[in-house]
C-alpha atoms as a PDB file:
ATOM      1  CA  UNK A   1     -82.208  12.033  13.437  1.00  0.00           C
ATOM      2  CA  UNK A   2     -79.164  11.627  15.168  1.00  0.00           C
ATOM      3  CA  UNK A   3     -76.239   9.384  14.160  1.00  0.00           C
ATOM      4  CA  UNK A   4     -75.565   6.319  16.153  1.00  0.00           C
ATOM      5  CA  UNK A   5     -72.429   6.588  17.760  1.00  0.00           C
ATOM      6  CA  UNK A   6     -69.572   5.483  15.596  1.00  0.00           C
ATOM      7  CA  UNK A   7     -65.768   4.876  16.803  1.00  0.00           C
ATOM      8  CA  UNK A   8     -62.780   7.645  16.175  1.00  0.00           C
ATOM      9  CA  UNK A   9     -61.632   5.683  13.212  1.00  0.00           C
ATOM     10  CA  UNK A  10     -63.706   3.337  11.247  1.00  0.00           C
ATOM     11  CA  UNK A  11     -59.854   1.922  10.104  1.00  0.00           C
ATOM     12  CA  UNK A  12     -59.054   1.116  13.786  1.00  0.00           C
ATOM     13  CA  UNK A  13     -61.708  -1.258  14.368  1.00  0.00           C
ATOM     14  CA  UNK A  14     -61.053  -2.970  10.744  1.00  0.00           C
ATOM     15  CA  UNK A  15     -58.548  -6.375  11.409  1.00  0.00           C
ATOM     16  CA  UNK A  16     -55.978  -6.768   9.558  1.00  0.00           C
ATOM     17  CA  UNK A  17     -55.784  -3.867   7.865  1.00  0.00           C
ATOM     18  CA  UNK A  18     -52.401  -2.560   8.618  1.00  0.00           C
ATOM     19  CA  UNK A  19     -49.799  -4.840   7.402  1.00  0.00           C
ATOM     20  CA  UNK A  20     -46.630  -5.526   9.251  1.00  0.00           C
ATOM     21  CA  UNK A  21     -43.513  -5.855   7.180  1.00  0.00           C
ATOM     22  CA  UNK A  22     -41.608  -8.950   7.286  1.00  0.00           C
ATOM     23  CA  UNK A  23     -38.175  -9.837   6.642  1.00  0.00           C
ATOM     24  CA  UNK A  24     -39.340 -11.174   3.104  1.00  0.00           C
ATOM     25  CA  UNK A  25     -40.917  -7.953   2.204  1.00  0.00           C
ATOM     26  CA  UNK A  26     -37.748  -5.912   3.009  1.00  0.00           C
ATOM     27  CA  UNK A  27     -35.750  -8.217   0.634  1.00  0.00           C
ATOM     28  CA  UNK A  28     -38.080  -8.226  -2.350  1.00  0.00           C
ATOM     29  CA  UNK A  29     -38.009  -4.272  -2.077  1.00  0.00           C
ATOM     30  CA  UNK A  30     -34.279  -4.529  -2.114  1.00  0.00           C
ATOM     31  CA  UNK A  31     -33.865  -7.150  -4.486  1.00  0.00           C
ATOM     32  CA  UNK A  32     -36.131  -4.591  -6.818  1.00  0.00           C
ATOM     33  CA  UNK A  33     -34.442  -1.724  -6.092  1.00  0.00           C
ATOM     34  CA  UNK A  34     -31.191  -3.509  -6.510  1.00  0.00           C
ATOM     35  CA  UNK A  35     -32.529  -4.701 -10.188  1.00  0.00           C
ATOM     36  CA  UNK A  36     -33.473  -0.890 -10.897  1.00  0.00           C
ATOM     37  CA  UNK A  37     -30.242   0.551  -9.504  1.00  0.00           C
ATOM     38  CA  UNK A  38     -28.246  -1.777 -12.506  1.00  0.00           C
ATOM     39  CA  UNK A  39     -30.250  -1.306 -15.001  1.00  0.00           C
ATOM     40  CA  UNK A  40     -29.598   2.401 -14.612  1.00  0.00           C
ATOM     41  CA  UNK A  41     -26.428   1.643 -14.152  1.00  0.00           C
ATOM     42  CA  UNK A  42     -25.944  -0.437 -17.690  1.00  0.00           C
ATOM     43  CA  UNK A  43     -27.854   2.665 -18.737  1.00  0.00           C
ATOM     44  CA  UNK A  44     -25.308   5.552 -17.677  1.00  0.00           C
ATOM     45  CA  UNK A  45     -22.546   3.091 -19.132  1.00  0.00           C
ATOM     46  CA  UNK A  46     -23.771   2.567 -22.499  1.00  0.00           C
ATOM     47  CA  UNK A  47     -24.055   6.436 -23.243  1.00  0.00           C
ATOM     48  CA  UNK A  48     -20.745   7.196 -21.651  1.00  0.00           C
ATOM     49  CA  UNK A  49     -19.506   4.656 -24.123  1.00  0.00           C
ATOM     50  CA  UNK A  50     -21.688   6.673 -27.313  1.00  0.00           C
ATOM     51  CA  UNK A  51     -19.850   9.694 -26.069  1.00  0.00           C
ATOM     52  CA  UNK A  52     -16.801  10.281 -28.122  1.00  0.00           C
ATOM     53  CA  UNK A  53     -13.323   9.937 -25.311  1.00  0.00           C
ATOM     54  CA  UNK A  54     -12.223  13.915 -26.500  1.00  0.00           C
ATOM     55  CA  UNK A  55     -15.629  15.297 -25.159  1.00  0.00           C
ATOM     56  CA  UNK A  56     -14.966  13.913 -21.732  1.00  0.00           C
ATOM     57  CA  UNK A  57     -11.582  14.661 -21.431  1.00  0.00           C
ATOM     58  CA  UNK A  58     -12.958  17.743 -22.275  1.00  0.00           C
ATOM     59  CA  UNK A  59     -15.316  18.561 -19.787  1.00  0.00           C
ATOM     60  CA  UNK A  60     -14.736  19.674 -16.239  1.00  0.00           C
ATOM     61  CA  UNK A  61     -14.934  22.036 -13.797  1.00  0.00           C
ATOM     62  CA  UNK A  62     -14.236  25.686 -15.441  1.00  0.00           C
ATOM     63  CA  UNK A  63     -12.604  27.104 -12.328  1.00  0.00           C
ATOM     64  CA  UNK A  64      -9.756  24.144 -12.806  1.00  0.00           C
ATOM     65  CA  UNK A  65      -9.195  24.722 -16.319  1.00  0.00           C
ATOM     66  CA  UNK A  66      -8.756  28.412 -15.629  1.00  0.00           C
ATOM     67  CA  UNK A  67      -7.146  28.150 -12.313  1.00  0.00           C
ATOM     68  CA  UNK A  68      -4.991  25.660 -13.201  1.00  0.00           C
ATOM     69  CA  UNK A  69      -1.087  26.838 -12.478  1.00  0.00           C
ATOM     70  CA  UNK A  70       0.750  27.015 -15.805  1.00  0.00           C
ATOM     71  CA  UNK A  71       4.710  26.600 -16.196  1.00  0.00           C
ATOM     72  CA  UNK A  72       6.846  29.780 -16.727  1.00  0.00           C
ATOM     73  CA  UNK A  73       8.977  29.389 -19.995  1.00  0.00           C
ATOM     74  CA  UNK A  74      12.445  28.828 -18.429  1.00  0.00           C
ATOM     75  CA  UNK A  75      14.603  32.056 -19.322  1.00  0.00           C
ATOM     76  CA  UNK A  76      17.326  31.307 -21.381  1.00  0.00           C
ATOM     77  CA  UNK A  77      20.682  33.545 -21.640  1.00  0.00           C
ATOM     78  CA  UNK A  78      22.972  34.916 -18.676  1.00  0.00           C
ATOM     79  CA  UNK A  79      20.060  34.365 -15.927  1.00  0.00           C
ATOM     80  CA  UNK A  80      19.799  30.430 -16.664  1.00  0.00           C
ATOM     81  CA  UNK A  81      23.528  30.223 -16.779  1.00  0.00           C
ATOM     82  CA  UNK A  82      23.490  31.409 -13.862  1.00  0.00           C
ATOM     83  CA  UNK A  83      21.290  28.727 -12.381  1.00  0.00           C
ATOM     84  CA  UNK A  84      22.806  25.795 -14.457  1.00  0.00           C
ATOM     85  CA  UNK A  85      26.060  26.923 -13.321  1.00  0.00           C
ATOM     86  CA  UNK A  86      24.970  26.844  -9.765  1.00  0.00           C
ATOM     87  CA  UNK A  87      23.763  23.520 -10.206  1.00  0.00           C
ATOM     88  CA  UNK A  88      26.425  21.712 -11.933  1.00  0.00           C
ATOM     89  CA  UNK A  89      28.984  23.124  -9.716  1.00  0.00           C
ATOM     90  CA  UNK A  90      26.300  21.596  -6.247  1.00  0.00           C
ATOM     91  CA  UNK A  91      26.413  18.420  -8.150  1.00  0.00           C
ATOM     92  CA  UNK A  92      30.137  17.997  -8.808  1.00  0.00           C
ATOM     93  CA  UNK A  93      30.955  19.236  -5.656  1.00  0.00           C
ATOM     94  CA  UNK A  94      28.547  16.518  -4.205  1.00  0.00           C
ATOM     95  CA  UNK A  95      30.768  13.691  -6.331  1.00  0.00           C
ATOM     96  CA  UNK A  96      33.994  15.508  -5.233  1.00  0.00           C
ATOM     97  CA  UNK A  97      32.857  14.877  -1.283  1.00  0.00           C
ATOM     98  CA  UNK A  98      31.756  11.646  -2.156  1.00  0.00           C
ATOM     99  CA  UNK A  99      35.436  10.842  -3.907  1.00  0.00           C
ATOM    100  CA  UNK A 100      37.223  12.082  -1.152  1.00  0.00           C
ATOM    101  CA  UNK A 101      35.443  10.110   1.624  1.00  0.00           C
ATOM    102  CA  UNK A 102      36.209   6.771  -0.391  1.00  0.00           C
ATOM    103  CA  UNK A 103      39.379   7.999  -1.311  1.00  0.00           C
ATOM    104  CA  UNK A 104      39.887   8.983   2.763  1.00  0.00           C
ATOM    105  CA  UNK A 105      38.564   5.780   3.537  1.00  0.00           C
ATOM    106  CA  UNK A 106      40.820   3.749   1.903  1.00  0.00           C
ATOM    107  CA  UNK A 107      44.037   5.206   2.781  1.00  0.00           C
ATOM    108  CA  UNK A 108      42.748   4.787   6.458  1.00  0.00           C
ATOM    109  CA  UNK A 109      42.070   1.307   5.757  1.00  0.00           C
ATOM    110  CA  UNK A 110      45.787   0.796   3.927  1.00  0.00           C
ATOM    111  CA  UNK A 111      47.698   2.354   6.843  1.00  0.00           C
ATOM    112  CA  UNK A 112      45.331  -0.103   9.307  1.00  0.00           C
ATOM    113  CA  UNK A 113      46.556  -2.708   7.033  1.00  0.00           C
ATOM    114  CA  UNK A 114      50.116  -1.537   7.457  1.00  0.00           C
ATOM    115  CA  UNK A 115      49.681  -1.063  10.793  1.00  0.00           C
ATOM    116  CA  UNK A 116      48.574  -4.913  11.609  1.00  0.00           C
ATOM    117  CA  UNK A 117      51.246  -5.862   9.399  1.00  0.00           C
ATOM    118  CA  UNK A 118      53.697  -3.970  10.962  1.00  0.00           C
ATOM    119  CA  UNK A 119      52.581  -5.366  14.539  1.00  0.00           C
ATOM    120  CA  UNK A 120      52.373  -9.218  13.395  1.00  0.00           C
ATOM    121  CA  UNK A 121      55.814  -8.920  12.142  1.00  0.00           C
ATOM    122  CA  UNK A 122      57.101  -7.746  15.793  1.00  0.00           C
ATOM    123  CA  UNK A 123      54.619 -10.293  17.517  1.00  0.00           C
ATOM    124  CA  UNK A 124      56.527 -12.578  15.490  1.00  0.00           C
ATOM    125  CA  UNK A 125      59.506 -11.889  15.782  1.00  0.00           C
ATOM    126  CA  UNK A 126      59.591 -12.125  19.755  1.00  0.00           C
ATOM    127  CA  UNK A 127      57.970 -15.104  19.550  1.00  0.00           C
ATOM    128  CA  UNK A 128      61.780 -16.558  17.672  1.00  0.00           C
END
């Protein structure tokens, strides 16, 4: 009793069998995935919006909250006189250049003034 020969794959001689995809099939997969991927999405926002806001300010990554660099106190007594001295005296000394540029400025400009004054006067008084 031996079996009549029979091909490698009883699918590979079946037509039609394997279906290629076409360009409508890709866009009804993506226009259902697209439909899941905001429903999950209205999902995710309507619990976030059960949550209370304090619990999600709340979590977080542990290592920031304990990592996280804290401010010194600021010392107060002799060592930040010291530093509010040293600044206040930077800062007025800033407006002190800045007055005495303008204020060097401006005589420069009054002895130009003098100057031309001076000159148009002699200009014309040859021209007489």
């Amino acid at each position: 009793m031996a079996e009549p020969e029979r091909a490698t794959s009883f699918a590979k001689s079946v037509e039609r069998l394997h279906h290629e995809e076409s360009a409508l099939d890709r866009a009804l997969a993506l226009r259902d995935q697209f439909a899941r991927a905001q429903n999950d999405n209205q999902k995710q926002k309507e619990t976030e919006a059960e949550k209370p806001p304090a619990e999600t300010e709340k979590s977080g990554s542990k290592m920031i909250s304990q990592d996280a660099p804290v401010l010194r106190p600021t010392p107060s007594g002799p060592m930040r006189q010291m530093t509010d001295r040293r600044a206040a005296s930077a800062r007025l000394g800033k407006e002190r250049g800045d007055a005495a540029i303008k204020n060097e400025a401006a005589t420069m400009a009054q002895q130009f003034r003098s100057r031309q004054g001076k000159s148009h006067d002699q200009e014309h008084d040859r021209d007489h």
